[in-house]
Protein backbone atom coordinates (compact mmCIF):
# COMPACT_ATOMS: atom_id res chain seq x y z
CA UNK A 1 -175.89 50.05 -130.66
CA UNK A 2 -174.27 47.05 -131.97
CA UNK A 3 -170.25 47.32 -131.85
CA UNK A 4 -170.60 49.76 -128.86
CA UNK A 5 -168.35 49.30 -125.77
CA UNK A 6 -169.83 48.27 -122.92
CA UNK A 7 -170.27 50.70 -120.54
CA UNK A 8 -168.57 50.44 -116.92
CA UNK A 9 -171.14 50.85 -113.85
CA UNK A 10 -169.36 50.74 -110.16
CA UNK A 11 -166.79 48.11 -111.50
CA UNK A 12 -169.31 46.13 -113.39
CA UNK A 13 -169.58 46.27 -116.87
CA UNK A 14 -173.41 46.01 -118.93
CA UNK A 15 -173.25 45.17 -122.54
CA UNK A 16 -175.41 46.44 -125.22
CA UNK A 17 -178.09 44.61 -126.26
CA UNK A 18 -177.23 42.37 -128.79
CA UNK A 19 -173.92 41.06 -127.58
CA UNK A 20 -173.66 37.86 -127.61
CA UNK A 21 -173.97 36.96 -124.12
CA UNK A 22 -176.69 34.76 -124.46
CA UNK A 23 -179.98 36.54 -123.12
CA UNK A 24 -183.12 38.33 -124.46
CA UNK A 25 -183.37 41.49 -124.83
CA UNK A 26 -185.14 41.49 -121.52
CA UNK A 27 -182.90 39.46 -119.56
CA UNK A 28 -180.29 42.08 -120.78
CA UNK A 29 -182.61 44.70 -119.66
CA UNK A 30 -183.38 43.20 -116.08
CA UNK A 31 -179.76 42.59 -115.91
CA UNK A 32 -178.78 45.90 -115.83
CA UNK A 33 -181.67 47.37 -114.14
CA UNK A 34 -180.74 45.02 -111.14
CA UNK A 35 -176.79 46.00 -111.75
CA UNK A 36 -177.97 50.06 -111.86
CA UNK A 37 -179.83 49.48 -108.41
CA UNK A 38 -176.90 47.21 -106.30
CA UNK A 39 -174.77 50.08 -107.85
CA UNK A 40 -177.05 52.59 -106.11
CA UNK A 41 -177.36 50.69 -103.07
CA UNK A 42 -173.77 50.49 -102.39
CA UNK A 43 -173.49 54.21 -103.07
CA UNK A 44 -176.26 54.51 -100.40
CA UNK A 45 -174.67 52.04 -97.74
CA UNK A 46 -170.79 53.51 -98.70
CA UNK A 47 -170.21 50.29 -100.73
CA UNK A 48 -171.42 48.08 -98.03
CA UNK A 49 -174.15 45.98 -97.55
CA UNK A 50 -175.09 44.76 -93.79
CA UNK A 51 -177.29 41.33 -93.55
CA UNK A 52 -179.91 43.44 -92.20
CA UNK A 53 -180.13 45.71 -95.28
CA UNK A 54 -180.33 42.72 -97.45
CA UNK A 55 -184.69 42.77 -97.50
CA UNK A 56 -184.55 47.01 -98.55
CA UNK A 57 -182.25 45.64 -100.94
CA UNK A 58 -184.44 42.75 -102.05
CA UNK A 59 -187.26 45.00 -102.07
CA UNK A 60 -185.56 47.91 -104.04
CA UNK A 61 -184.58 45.60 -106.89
CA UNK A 62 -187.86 44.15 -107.47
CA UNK A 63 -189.14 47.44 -107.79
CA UNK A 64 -186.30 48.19 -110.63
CA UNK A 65 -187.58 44.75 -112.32
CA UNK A 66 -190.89 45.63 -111.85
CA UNK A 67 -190.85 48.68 -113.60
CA UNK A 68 -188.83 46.69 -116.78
CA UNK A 69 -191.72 44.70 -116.69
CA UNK A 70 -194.65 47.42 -116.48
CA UNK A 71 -193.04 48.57 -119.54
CA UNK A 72 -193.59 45.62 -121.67
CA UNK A 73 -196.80 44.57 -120.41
């Protein structure tokens, strides 16, 4: 949706693919699968993150990039 605003997720903002922010396609897409998942993470921990969450964190978000990934494989 070129010309689209970006849309604001838990104070961060994710562009549309095709702004000119300098990535792929898929870096745009991994982007804001890992931004949707810290979001939801947050929201889990009541926006805060201990050290010792930090691995289920970790974890969570390669899961999220997996799945981008499964879908162009």
């Amino acid at each position: 949706m070129a010309g689209a605003p970006p849309a604001i997720l838990g104070g961060w903002t994710t562009r549309t693919v095709g702004d000119p922010d300098g990535l792929t396609p898929l870096q745009a897409e991994i982007r804001d699968a890992v931004a949707r998942e810290l979001h939801a993470q947050f929201a889990l921990r009541a926006d805060r993150l201990d050290l010792a969450d930090l691995p289920e964190v970790a974890y969570q978000i390669t899961r999220r990039v997996d799945e981008v990934l499964s879908r162009i494989s």
